[in-house]
Protein backbone atom coordinates (compact mmCIF):
# COMPACT_ATOMS: atom_id res chain seq x y z
CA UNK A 1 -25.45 -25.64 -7.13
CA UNK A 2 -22.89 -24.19 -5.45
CA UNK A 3 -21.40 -20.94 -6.02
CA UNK A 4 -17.55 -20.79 -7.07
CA UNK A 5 -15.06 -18.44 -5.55
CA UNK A 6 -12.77 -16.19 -7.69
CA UNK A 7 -9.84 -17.42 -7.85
CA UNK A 8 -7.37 -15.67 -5.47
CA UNK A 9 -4.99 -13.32 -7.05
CA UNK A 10 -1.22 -13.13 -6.21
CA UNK A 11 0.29 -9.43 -6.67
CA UNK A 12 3.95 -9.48 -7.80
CA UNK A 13 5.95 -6.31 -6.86
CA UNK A 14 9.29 -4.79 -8.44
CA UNK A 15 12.16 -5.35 -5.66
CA UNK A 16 12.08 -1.73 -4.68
CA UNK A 17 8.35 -1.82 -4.39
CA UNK A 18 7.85 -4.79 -2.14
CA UNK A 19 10.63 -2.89 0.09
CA UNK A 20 8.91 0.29 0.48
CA UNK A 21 5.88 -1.81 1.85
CA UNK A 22 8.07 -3.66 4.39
CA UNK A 23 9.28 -0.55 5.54
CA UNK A 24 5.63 1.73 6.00
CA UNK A 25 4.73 -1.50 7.74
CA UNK A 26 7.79 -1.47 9.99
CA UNK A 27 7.19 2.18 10.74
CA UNK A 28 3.80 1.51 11.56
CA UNK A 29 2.34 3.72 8.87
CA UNK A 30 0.54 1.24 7.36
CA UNK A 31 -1.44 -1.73 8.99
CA UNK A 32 -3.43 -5.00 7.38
CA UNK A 33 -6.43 -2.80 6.90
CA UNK A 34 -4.17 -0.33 4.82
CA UNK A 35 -2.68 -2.75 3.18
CA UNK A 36 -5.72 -4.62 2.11
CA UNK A 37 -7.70 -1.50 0.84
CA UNK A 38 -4.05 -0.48 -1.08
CA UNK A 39 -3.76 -4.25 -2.85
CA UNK A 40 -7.06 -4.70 -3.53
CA UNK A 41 -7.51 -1.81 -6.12
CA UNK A 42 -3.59 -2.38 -7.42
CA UNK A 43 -5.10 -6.12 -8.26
CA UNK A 44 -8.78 -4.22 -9.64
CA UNK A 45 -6.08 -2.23 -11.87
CA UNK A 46 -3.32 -4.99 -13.29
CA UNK A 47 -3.10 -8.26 -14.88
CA UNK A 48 -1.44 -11.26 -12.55
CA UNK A 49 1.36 -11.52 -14.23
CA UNK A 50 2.06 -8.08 -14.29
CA UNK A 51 4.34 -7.05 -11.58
CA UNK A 52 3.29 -3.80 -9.35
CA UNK A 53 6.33 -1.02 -9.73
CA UNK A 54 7.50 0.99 -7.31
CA UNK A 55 6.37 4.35 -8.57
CA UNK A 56 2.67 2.59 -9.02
CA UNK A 57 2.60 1.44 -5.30
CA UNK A 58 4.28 4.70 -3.89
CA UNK A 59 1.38 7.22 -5.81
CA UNK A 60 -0.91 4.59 -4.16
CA UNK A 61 0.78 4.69 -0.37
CA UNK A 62 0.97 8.55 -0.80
CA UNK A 63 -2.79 9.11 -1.94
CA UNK A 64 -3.85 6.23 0.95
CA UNK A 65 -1.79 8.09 3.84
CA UNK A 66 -3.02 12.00 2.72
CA UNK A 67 -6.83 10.44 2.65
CA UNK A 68 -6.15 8.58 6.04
CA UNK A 69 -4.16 11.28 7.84
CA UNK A 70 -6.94 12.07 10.07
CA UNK A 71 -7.57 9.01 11.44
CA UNK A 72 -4.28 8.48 12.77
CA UNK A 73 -3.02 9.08 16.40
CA UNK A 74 -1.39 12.63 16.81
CA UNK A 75 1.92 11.20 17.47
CA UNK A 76 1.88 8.81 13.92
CA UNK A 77 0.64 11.46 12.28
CA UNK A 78 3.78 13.50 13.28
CA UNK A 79 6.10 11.71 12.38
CA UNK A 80 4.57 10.70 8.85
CA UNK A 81 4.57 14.57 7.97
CA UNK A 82 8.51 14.58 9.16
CA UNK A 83 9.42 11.24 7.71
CA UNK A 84 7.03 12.01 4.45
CA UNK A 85 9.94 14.03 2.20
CA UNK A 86 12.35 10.77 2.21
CA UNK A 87 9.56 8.44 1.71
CA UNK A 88 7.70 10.06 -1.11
CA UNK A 89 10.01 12.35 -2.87
């Protein structure tokens, strides 16, 4: 018999959400590993159908860039800390 696959899981995001994402990816703050670790426990958390607001996915960027500050290069992680007032405040 062969095993079945879950089915794959689409994440719908409030307007301002899905922007904020474009633009940590722009700036290079986030990456596909980021973003991967970041969806996959939105999608653990919410229903399909439920769409992923922007002050869910911002707690979640902010938490996921504080934990992962260390691992970035010196000059990334500079401007994060000067960039992180407008982005998260």
């Amino acid at each position: 018999m062969t095993p079945r696959l879950a089915p794959a899981q689409h994440l719908l995001f409030e307007p301002r959400a899905a922007d904020l994402l474009a633009l940590l990816r722009d700036l290079q703050h986030i990456d596909s590993r980021a973003l991967d670790a970041i969806t996959h426990e939105l999608v653990s958390k919410r229903r399909a159908e439920v769409q992923i607001s922007y002050e869910d996915l911002r707690r979640r960027l902010a938490e996921w860039l504080f934990d992962h500050e260390r691992d970035m290069r010196p000059e990334q992680a500079d401007l994060l800390r000067m960039e992180w007032g407008r982005l998260f405040s």
